[in-house]
Protein backbone atom coordinates (compact mmCIF):
# COMPACT_ATOMS: atom_id res chain seq x y z
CA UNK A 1 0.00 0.00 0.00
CA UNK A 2 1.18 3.45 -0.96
CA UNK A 3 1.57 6.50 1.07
CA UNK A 4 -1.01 9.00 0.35
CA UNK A 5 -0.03 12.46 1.24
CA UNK A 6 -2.71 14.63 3.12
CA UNK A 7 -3.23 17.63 1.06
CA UNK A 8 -4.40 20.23 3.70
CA UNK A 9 -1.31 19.96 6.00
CA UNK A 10 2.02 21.69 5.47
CA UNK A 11 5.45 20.76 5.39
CA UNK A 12 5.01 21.71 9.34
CA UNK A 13 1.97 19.38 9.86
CA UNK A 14 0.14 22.57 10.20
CA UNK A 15 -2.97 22.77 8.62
CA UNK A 16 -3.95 25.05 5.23
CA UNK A 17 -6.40 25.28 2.49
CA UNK A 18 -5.24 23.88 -0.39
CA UNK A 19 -4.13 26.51 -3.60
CA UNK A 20 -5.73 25.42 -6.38
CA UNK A 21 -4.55 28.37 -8.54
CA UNK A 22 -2.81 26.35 -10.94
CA UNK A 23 -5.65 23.72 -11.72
CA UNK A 24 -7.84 23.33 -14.64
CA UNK A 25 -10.57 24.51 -14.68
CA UNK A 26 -13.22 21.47 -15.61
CA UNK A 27 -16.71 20.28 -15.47
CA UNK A 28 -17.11 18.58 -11.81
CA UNK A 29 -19.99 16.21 -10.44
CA UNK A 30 -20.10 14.47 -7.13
CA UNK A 31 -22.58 12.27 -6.40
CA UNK A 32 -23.57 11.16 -2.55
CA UNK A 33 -25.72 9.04 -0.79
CA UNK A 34 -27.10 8.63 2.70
CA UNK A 35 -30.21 7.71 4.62
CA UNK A 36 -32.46 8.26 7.57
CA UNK A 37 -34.01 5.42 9.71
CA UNK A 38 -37.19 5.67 11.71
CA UNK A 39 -40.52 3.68 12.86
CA UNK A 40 -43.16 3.21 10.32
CA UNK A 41 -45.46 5.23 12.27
CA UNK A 42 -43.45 8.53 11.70
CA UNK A 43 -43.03 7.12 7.86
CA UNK A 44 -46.72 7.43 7.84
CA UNK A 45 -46.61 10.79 8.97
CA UNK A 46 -44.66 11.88 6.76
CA UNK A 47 -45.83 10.45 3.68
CA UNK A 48 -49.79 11.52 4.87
CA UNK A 49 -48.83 15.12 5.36
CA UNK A 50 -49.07 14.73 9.05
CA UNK A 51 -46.38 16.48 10.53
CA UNK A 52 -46.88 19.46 12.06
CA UNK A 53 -43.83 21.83 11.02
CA UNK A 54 -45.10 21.10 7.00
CA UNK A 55 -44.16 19.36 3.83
CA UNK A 56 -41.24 17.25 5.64
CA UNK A 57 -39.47 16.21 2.27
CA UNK A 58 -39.98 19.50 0.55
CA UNK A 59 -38.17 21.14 3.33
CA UNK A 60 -35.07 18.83 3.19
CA UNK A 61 -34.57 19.04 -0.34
CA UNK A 62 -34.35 22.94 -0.17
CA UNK A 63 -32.13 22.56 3.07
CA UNK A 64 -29.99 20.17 1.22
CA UNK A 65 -29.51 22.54 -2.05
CA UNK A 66 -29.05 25.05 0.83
CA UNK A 67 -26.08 23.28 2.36
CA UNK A 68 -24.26 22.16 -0.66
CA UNK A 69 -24.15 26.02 -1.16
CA UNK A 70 -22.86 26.86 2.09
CA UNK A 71 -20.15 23.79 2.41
CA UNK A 72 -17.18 26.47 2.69
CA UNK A 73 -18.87 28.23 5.46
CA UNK A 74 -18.97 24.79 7.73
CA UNK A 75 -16.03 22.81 6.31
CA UNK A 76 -13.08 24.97 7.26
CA UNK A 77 -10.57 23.45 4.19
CA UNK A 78 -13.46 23.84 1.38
CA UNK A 79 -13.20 26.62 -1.18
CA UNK A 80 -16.29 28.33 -2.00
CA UNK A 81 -17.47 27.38 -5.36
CA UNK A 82 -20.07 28.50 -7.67
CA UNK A 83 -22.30 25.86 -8.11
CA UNK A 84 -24.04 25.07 -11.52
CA UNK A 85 -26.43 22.35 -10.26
CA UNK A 86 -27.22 20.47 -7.25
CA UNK A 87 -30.61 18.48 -7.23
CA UNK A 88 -32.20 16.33 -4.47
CA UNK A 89 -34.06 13.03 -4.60
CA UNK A 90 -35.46 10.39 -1.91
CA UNK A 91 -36.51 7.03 -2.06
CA UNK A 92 -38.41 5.75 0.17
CA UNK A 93 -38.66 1.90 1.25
CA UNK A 94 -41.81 -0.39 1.22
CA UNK A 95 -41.21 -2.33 4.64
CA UNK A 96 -39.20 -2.21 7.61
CA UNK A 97 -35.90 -3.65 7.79
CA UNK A 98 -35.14 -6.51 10.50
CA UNK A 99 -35.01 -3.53 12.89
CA UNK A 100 -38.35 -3.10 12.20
CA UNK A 101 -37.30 0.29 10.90
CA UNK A 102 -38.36 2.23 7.39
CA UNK A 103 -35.54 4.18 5.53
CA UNK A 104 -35.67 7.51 3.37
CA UNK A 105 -32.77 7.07 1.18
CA UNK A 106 -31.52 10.57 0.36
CA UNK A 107 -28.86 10.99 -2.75
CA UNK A 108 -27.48 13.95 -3.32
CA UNK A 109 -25.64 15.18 -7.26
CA UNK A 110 -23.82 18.44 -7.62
CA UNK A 111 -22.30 20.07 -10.10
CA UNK A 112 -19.50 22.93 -10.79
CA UNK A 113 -16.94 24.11 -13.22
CA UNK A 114 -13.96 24.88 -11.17
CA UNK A 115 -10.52 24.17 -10.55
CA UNK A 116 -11.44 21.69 -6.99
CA UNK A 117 -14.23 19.21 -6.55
CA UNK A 118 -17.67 18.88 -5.33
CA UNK A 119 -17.74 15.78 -3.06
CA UNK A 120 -18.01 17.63 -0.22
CA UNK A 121 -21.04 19.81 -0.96
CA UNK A 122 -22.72 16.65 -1.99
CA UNK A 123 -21.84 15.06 1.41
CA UNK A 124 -23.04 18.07 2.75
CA UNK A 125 -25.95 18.15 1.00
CA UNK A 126 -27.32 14.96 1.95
CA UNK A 127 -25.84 14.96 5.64
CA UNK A 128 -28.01 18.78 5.52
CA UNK A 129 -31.42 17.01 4.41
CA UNK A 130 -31.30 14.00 6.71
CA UNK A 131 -30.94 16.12 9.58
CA UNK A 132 -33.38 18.51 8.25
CA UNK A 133 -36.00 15.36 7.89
CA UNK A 134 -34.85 14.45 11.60
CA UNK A 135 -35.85 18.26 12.72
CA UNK A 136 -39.07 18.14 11.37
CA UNK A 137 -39.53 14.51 13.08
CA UNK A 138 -38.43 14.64 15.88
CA UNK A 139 -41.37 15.40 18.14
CA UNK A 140 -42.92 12.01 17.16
CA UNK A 141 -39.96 10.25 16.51
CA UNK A 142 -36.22 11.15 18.61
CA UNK A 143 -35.02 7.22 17.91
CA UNK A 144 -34.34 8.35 13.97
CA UNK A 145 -30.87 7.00 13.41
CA UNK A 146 -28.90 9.08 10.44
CA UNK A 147 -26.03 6.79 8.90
CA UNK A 148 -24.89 5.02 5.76
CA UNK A 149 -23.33 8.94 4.20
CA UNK A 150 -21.35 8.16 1.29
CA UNK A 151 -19.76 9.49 -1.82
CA UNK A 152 -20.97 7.17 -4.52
CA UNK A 153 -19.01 8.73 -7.24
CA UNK A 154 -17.08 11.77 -8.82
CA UNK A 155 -16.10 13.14 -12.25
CA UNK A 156 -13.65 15.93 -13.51
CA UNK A 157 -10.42 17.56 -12.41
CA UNK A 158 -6.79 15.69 -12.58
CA UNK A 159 -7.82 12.69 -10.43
CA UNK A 160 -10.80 11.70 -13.16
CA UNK A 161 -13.08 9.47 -12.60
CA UNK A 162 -13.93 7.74 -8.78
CA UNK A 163 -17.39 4.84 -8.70
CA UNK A 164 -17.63 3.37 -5.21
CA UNK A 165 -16.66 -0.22 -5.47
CA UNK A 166 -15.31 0.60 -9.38
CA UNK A 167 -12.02 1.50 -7.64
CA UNK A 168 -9.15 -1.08 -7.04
């Protein structure tokens, strides 16, 4: 296994945002998953138009366009970056899992052209929704477990190409 040098550290070990002066400027997508876990009764609630606070998915999908545009303001490394795209979807699932728990998936793509990446306003995006979904929730439902956050893939910029489990 290779050594893989940390970008935002210094010679020093101190840390620093990364110049990215010199870089292309490309077409960049990142492309993120997570989900939320709670009881079928909340589920319900949700999906009837029964919470209280409003239109529970609605709401998250703005928050999570929201926080993929305010990733530099959180994530003290990021660079701010003009964003071309970033769109929102959830899936929800038919039946509870052995838990006996329902899941909202939540995915997250964004896009840029820019001389750094967008993985971590699509990270941000999604980890932004679920806990937006978990807000609205939480007054019938403060067992919701948030989890499974992942970059699924990424495109563009000197690196190329990254698919979760396409890598070796």
């Amino acid at each position: 296994m290779s050594e893989t040098k940390l970008t935002h550290f210094d010679e020093s070990g101190r840390a620093k945002m990364v110049d990215v002066s010199n870089k292309s400027i490309t077409t960049r997508e990142a492309v993120a998953t997570g989900a939320i876990f709670m009881k079928p009764e909340t589920l319900a609630l949700i999906e009837s138009g029964n919470i209280k606070k409003g239109d529970v998915l609605a709401v998250a999908q703005v928050a999570g366009i929201m926080g993929a545009k305010k990733t530099s303001h959180i994530i003290p490394m990021c660079h701010p970056l003009m964003l071309t795209g970033v769109s929102i979807a959830f899936d929800i699932s038919e039946s509870p899992d052995k838990r006996g728990l329902r899941k909202i998936d939540i995915s997250a793509t964004v896009k840029t052209k820019g001389q750094t990446g967008v993985e971590m306003e699509a990270l941000t995006a999604v980890s932004t929704a679920a806990l937006t979904i978990y807000d609205m929730c939480k007054a019938a439902d403060k067992d919701m477990i948030i989890g499974e956050t992942a970059l699924l893939s990424k495109r563009g910029g000197k690196s190329g190409t990254y698919i979760r489990g396409g890598n070796k």
